[in-house]
C-alpha atoms as a PDB file:
ATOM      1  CA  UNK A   1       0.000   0.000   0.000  1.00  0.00           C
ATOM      2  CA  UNK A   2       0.794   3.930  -0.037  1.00  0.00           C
ATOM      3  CA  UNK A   3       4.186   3.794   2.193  1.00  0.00           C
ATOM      4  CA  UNK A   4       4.842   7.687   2.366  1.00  0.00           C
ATOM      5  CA  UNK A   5       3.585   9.568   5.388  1.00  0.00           C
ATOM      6  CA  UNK A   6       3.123  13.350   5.833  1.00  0.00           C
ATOM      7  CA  UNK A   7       4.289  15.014   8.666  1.00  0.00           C
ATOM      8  CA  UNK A   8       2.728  18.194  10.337  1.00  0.00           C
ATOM      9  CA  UNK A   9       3.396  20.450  13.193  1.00  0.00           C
ATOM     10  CA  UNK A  10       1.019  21.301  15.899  1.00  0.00           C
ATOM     11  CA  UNK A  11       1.757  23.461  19.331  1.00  0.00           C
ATOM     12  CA  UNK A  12      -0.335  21.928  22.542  1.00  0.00           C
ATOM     13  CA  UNK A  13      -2.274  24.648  23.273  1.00  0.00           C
ATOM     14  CA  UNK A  14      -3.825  25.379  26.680  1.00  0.00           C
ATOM     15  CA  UNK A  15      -7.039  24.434  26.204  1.00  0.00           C
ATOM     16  CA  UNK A  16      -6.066  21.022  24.964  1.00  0.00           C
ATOM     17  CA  UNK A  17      -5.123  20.047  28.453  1.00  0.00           C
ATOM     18  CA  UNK A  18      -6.372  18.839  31.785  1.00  0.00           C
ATOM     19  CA  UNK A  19      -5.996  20.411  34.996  1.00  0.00           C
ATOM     20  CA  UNK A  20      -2.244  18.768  35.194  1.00  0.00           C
ATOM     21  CA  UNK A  21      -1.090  20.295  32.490  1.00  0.00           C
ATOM     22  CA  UNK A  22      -1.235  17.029  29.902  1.00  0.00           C
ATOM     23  CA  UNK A  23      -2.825  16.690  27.027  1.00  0.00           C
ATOM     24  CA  UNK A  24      -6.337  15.279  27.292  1.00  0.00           C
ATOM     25  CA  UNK A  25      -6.803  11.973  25.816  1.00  0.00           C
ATOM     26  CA  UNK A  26      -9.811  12.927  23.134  1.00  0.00           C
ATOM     27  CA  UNK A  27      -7.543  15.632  21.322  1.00  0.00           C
ATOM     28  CA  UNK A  28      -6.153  12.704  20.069  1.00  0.00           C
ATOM     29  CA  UNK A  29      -8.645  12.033  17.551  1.00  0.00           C
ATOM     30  CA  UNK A  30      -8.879  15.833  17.006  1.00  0.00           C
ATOM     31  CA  UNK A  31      -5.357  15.751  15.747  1.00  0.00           C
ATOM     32  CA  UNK A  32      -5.562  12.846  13.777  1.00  0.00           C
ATOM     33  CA  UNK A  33      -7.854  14.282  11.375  1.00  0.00           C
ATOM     34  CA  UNK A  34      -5.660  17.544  11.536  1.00  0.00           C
ATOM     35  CA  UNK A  35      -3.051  14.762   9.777  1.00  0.00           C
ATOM     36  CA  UNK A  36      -5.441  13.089   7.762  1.00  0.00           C
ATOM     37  CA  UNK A  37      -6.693  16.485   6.159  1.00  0.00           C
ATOM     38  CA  UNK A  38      -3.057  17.328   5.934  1.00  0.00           C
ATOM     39  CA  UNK A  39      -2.594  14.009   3.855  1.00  0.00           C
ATOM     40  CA  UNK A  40      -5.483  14.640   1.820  1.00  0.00           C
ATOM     41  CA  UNK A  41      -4.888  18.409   1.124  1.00  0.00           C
ATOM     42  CA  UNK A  42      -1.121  17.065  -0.118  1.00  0.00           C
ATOM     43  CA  UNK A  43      -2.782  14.828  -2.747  1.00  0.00           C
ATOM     44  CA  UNK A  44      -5.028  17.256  -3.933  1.00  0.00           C
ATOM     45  CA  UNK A  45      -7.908  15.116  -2.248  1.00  0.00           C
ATOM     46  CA  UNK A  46     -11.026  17.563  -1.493  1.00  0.00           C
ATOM     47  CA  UNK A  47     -13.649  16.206   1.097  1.00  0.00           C
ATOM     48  CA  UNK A  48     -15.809  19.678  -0.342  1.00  0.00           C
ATOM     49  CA  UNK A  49     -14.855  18.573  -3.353  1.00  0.00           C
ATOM     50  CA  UNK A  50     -16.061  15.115  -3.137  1.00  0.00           C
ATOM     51  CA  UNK A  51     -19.453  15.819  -1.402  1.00  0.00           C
ATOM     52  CA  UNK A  52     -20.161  18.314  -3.817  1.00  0.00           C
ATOM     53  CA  UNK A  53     -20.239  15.013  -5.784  1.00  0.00           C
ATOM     54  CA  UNK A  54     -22.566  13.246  -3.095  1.00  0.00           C
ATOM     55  CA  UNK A  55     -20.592  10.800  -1.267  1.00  0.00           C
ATOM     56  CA  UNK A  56     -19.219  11.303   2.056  1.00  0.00           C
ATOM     57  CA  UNK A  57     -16.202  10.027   4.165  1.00  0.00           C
ATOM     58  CA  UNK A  58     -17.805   8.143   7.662  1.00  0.00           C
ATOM     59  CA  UNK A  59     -15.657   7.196  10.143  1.00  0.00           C
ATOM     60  CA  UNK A  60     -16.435   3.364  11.043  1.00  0.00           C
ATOM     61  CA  UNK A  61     -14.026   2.346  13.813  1.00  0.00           C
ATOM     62  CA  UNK A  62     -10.899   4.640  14.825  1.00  0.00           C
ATOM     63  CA  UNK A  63      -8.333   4.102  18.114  1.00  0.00           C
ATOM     64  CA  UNK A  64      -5.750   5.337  20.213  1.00  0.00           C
ATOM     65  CA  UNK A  65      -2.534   4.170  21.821  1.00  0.00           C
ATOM     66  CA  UNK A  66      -1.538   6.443  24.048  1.00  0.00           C
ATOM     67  CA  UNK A  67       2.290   5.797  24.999  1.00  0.00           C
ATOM     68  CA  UNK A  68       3.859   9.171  26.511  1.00  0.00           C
ATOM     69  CA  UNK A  69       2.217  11.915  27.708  1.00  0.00           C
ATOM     70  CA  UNK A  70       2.886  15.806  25.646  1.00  0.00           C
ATOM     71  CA  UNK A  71       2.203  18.609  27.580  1.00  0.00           C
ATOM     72  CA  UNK A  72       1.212  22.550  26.909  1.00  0.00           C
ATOM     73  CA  UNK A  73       3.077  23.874  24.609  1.00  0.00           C
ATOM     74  CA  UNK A  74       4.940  20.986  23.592  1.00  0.00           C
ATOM     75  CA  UNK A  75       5.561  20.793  19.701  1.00  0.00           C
ATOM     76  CA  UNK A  76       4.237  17.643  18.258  1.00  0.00           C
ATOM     77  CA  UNK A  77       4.427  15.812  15.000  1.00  0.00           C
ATOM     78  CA  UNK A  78       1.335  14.565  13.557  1.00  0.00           C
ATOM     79  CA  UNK A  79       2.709  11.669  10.891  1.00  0.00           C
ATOM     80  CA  UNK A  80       0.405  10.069   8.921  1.00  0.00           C
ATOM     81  CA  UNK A  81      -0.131   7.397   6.346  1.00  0.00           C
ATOM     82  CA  UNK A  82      -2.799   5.848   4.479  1.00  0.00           C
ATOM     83  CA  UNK A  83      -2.687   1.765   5.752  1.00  0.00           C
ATOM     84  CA  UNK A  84      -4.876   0.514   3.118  1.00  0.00           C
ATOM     85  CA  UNK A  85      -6.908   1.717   0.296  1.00  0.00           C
ATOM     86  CA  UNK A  86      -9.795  -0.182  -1.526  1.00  0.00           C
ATOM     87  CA  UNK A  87     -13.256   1.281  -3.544  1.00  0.00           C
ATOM     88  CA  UNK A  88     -14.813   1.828  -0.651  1.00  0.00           C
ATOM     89  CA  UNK A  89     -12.856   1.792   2.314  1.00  0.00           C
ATOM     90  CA  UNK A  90      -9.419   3.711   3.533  1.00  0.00           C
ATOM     91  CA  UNK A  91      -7.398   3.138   6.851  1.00  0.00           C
ATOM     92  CA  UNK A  92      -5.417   5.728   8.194  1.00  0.00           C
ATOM     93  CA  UNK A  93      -2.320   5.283  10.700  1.00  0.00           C
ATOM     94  CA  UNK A  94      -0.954   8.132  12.504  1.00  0.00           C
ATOM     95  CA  UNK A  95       1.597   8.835  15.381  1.00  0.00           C
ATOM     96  CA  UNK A  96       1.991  11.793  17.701  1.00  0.00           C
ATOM     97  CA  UNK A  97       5.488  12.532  18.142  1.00  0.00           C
ATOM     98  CA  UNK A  98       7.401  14.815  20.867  1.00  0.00           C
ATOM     99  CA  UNK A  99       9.796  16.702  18.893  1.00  0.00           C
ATOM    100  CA  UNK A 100      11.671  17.423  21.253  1.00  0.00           C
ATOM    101  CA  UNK A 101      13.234  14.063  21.967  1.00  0.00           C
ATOM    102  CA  UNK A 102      10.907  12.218  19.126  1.00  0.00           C
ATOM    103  CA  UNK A 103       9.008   9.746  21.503  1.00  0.00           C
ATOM    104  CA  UNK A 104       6.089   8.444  20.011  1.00  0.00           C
ATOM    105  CA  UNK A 105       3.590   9.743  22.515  1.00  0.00           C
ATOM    106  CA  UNK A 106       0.415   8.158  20.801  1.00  0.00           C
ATOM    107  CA  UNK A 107      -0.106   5.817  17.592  1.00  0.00           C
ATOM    108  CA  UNK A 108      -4.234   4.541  16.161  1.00  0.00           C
ATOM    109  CA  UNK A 109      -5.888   4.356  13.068  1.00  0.00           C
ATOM    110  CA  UNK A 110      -9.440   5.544  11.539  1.00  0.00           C
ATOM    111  CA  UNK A 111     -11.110   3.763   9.378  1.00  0.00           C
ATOM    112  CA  UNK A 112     -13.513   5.331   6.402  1.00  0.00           C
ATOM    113  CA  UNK A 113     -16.261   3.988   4.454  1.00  0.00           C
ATOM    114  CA  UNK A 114     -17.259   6.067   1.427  1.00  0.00           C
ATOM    115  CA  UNK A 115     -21.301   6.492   1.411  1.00  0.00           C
ATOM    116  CA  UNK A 116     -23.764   8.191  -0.845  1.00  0.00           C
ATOM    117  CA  UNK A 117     -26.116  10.939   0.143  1.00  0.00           C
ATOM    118  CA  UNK A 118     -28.510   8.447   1.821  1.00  0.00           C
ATOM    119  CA  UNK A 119     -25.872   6.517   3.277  1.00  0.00           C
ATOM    120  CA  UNK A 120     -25.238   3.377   1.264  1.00  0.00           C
ATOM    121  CA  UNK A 121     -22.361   2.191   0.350  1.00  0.00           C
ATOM    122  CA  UNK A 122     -20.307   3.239  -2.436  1.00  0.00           C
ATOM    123  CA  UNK A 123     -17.193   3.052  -4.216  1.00  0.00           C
ATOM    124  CA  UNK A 124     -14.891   5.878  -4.429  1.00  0.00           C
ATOM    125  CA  UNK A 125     -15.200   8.040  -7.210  1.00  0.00           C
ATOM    126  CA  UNK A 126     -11.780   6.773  -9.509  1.00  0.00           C
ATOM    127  CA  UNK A 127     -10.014  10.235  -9.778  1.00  0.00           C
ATOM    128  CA  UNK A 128     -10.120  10.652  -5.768  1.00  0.00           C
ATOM    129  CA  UNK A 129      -8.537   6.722  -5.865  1.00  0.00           C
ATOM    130  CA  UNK A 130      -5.754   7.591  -7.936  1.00  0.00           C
ATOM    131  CA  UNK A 131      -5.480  10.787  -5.817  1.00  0.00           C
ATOM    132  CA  UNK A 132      -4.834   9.022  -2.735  1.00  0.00           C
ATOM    133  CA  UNK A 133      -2.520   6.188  -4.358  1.00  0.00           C
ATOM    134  CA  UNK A 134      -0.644   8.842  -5.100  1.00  0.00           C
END
């Protein structure tokens, strides 16, 4: 499958954490689509551009390792990659790095079906494959 990733820089910002200073746990998922949009934008994948069309991205299952904790204001890497690709269905991997000594500090995945405006399954419009196969 697609082996390239694409990497993106966030700050931890304030609000993002708990009382003890540490990021809380459902930002997670917030960033991860931060990297998946990221991924997308990079090849030239529009989700406005492919629900203009109809068909929508839903998530179906997505998870989180967390590993290290990141703090406020720590710099973090969101990398991501796309796992696996088929007509209908893409899988996502991502890691949240410290960049300041690289731990991983959290690693999932999100899953995707591609549906139609009433929610039925469909296949991928082929332009928006090849997009993502990069």
């Amino acid at each position: 499958m697609v082996k390239d990733v694409v990497d993106c820089e966030i700050r931890v910002r304030y609000a993002e954490t708990d009382q003890m200073g540490i990021a809380y746990y459902a930002n997670y998922l917030v960033w991860f689509e931060v990297g998946r949009s990221e991924f997308c934008r990079k090849r030239n994948f529009s989700y406005a551009e492919l629900e203009k069309m109809g068909y929508k991205l839903v998530v179906t299952e997505a998870y989180c390792k967390y590993r290290n904790a990141v703090r406020y204001d720590d710099a973090v890497t969101i990398r991501t990659r796309l796992k696996d690709l088929n007509k209908r269905i893409l899988t996502f991997g991502y890691q949240i790095i410290r960049k300041e000594d690289g731990e991983v500090a959290a690693e999932g995945e999100s899953r995707h079906l591609c549906v139609d405006a009433s929610a039925r399954p469909r296949s991928l419009p082929p332009e928006f494959l090849k997009r993502l196969a990069g």
